[in-house]
Protein backbone atom coordinates (compact mmCIF):
# COMPACT_ATOMS: atom_id res chain seq x y z
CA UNK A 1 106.30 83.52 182.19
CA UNK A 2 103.29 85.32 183.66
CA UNK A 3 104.23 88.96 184.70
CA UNK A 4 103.42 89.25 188.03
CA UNK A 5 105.33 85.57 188.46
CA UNK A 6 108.47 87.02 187.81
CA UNK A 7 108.30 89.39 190.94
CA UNK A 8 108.34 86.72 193.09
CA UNK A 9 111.83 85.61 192.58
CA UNK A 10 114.99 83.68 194.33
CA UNK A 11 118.64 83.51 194.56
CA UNK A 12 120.53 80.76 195.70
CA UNK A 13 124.21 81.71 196.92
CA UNK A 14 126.19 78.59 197.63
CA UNK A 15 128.98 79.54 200.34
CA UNK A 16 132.42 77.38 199.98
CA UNK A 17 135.74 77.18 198.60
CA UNK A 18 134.98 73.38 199.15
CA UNK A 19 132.51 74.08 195.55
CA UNK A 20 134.90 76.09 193.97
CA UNK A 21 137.62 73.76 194.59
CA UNK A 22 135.52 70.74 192.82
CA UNK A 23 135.98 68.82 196.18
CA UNK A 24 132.71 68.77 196.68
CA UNK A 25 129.64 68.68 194.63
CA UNK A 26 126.79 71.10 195.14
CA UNK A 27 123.07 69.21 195.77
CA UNK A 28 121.74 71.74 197.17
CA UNK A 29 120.86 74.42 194.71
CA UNK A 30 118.75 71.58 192.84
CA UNK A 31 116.70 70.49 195.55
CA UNK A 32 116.06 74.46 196.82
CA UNK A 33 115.16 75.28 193.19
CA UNK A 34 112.64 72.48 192.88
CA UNK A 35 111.26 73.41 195.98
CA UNK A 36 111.14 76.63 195.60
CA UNK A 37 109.19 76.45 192.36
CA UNK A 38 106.50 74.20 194.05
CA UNK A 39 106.02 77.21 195.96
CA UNK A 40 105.35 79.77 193.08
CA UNK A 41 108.80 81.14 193.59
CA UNK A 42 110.95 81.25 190.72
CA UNK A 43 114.97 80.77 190.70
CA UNK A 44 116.70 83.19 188.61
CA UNK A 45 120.33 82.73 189.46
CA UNK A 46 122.17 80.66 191.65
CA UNK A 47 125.92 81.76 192.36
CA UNK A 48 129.34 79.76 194.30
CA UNK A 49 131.45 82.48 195.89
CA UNK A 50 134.77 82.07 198.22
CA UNK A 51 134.63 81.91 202.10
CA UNK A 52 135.50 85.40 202.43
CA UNK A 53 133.77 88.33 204.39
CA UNK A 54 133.78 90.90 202.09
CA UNK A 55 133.01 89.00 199.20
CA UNK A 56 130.04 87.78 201.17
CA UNK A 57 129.29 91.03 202.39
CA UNK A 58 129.33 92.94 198.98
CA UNK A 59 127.36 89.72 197.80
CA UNK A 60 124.63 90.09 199.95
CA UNK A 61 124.50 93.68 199.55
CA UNK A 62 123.78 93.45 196.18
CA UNK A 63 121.73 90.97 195.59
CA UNK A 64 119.04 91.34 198.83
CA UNK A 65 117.71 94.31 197.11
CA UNK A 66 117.13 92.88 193.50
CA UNK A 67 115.44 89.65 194.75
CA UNK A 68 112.54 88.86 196.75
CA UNK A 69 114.23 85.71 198.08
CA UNK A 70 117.72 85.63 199.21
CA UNK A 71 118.74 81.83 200.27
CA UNK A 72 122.38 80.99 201.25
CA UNK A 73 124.27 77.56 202.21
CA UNK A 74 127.63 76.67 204.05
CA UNK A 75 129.22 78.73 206.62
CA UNK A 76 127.57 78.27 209.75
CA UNK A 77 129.51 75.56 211.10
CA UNK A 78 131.95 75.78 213.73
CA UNK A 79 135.24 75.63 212.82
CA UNK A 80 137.17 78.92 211.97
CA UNK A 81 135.95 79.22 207.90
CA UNK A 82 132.43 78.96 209.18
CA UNK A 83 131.70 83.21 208.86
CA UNK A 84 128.79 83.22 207.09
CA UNK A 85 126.83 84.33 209.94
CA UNK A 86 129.15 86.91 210.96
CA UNK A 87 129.52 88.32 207.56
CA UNK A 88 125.69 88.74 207.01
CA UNK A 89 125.88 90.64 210.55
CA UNK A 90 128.13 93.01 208.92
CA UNK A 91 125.96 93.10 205.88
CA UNK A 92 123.25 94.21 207.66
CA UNK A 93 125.07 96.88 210.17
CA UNK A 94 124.47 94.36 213.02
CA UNK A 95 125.77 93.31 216.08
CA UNK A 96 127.23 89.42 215.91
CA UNK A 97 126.39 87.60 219.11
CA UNK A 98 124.97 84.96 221.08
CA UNK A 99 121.44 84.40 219.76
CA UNK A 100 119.71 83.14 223.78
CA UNK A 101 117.05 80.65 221.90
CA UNK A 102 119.83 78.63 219.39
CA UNK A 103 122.48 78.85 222.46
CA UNK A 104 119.78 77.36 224.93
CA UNK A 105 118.57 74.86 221.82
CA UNK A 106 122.17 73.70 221.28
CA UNK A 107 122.65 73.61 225.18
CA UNK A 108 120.12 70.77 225.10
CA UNK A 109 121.05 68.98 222.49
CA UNK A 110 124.61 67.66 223.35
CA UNK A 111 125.43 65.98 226.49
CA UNK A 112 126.93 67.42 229.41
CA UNK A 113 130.22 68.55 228.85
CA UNK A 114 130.07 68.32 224.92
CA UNK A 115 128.88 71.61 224.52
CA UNK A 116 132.31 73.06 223.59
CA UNK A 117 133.30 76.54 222.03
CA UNK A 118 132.99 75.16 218.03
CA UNK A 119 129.71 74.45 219.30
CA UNK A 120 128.94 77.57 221.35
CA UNK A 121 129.66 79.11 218.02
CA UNK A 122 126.64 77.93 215.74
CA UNK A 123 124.18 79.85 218.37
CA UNK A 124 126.01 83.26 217.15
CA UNK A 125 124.30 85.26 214.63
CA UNK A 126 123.47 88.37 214.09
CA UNK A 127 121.06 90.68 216.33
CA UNK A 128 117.51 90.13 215.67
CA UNK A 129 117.60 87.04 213.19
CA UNK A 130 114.91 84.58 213.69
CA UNK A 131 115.43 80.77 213.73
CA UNK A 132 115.19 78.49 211.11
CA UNK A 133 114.55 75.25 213.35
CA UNK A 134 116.77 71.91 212.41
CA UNK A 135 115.60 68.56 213.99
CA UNK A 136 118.10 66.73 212.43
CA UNK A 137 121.60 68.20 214.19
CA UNK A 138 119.78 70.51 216.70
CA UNK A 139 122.45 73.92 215.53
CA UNK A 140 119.68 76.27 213.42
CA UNK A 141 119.71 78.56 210.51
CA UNK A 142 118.52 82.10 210.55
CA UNK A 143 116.38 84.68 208.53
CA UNK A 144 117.44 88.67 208.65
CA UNK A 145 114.76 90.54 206.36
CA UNK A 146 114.83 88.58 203.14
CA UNK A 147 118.02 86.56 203.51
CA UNK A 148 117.86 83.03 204.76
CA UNK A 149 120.75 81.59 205.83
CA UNK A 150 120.69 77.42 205.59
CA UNK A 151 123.95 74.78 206.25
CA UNK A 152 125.74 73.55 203.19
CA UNK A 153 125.39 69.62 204.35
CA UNK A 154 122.40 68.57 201.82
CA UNK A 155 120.65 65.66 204.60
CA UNK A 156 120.76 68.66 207.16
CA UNK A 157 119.00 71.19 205.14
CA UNK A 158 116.19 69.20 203.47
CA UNK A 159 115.14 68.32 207.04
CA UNK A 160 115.12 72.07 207.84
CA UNK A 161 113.37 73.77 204.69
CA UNK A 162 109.92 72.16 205.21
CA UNK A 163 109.67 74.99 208.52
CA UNK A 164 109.78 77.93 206.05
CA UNK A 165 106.60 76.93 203.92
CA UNK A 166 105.15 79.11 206.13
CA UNK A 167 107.29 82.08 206.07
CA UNK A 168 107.61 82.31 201.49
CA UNK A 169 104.57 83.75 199.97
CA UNK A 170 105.05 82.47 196.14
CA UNK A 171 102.91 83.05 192.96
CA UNK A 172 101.75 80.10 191.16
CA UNK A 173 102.98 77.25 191.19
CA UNK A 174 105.58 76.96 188.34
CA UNK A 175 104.84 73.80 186.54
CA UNK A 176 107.30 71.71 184.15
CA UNK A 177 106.86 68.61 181.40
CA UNK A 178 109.52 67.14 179.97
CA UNK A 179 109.82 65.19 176.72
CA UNK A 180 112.96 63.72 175.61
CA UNK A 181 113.54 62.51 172.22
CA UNK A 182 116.27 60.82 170.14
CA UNK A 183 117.35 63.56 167.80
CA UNK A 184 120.15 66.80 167.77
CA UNK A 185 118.92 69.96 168.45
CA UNK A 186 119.61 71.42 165.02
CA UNK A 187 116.72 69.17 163.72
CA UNK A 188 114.44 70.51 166.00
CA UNK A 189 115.60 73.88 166.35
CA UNK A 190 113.55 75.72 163.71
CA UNK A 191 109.98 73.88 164.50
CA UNK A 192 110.69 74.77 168.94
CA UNK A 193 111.17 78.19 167.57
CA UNK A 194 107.80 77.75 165.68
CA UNK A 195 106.11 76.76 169.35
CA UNK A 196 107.60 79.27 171.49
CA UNK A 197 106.43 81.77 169.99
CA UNK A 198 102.93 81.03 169.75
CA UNK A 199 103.02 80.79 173.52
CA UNK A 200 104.64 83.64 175.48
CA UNK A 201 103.63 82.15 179.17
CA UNK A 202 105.22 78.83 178.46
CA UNK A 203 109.02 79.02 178.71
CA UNK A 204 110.85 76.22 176.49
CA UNK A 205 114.59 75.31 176.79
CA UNK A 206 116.29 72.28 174.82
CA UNK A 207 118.74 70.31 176.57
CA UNK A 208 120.92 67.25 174.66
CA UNK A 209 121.68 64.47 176.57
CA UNK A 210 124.26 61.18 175.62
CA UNK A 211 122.87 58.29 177.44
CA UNK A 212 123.75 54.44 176.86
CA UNK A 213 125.77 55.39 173.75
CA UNK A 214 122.40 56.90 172.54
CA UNK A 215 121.73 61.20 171.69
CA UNK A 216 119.00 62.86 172.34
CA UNK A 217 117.43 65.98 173.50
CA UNK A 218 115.21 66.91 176.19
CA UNK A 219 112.76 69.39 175.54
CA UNK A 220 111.71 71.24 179.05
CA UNK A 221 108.29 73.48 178.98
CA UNK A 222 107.65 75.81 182.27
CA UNK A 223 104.46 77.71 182.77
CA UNK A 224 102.39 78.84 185.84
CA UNK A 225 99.69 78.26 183.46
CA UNK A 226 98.34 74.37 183.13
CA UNK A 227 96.53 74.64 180.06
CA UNK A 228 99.05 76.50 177.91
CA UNK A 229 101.66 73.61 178.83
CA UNK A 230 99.22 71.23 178.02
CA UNK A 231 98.68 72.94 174.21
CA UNK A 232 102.50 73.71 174.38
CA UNK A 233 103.22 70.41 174.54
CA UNK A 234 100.67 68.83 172.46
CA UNK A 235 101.99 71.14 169.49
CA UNK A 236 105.57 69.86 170.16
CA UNK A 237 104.46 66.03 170.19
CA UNK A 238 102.90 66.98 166.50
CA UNK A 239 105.90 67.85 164.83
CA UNK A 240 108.18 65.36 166.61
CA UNK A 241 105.59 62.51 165.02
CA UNK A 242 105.22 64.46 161.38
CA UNK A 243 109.30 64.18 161.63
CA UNK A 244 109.40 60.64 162.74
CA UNK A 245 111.02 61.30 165.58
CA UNK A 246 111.53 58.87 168.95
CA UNK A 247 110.22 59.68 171.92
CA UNK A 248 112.45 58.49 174.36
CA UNK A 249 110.60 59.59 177.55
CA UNK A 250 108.07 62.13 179.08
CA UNK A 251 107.69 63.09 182.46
């Protein structure tokens, strides 16, 4: 990958016990990373940890000074295990309180009388965080420095990420091809070697696949630069043909 690329970087922290449990199945780390890389930002890790203030604190600690991009999900609900917004208060040495915009925001949205204390709750953040706006359930996400702070429900966040185009200043956009072939990855293994190193700017992994009672591999190529996937690729279809090899698919 291009040099200066790399600067402009990402972590997604997924916030839940609910994950670590296997109850529930993350979505959300797939769709941010896609969209993230349509924005010239690459994703270089992408972490679960426990509903726990200090391991959210040390976390975020950590992590907000090695990458440009800090994006979390879960935890600002309202019942009691919803601290994520508290704990990134504490992160950050600030006060935890009513935000006035997401309390008058969520005022308006429910009905008289249904505004109740769980709900009273998503308008707390901490001091001086900006909103992330959510027309689907009204309650918003916030941004402190380079942290954004997004709900775990998958529906609720796609509907609030297209705001914060905006607000991320990416590189190039990082773009992917895909060819997937019906072979084992010890067959191709030598040859891919052979490719990836005659280009440096295209990144290639190898993933197999069983599908259908069928193997295969599919061979991913990601590069900020359009003609070097093209060549990349080209390359790669040559030796899959001089081997005989299927092509299953290419996207």
């Amino acid at each position: 990958m291009n040099k200066n690329n790399k600067k402009v970087n990402a972590i997604i922290i997924l916030i839940g016990n609910e994950i670590l449990s296997g109850r529930t199945q993350d979505a959300n780390a797939t769709f941010l990373s896609k969209w993230l890389n349509e924005l010239g930002v690459r994703v270089e890790e992408v972490r679960v940890i426990l509903d726990e203030q200090k391991v959210i604190v040390n976390c975020i600690n950590e992590v907000r000074k090695k990458f440009k991009y800090v994006f979390t999900t879960g935890g600002i609900g309202p019942t009691h295990d919803d601290i994520t917004s508290q704990s990134i208060a504490k992160a950050f040495n600030l006060s935890y309180s009513y935000n006035k915009e997401a309390y008058e925001i969520l005022e308006k949205y429910y009905k008289p009388g249904k505004f109740n204390d769980g709900r009273k709750k998503m308008a707390k953040m901490p001091d001086k965080a900006s909103l992330i706006y959510n027309p689907a359930s009204g309650a918003p996400g916030f941004i402190i420095e380079n942290v954004y702070c997004l709900p775990g429900v998958p529906s609720i966040l796609k509907s609030m990420v297209g705001g914060l185009e905006n607000k991320i200043k990416g590189g190039k956009k990082i773009l992917s091809e895909t060819i997937s072939v019906s072979t084992v990855e010890s067959e191709i293994a030598k040859p891919l070697e052979d490719v990836q190193n005659n280009f440096s700017n295209v990144e290639i992994g190898s993933y197999p696949f069983f599908r259908s009672g069928k193997i295969g591999v599919s061979i991913v190529m990601r590069s900020t630069e359009k003609n070097q996937l093209k060549d990349c690729a080209k390359q790669i279809q040559n030796f899959i043909q001089q081997k005989k090899i299927q092509i299953i698919e290419r996207e």
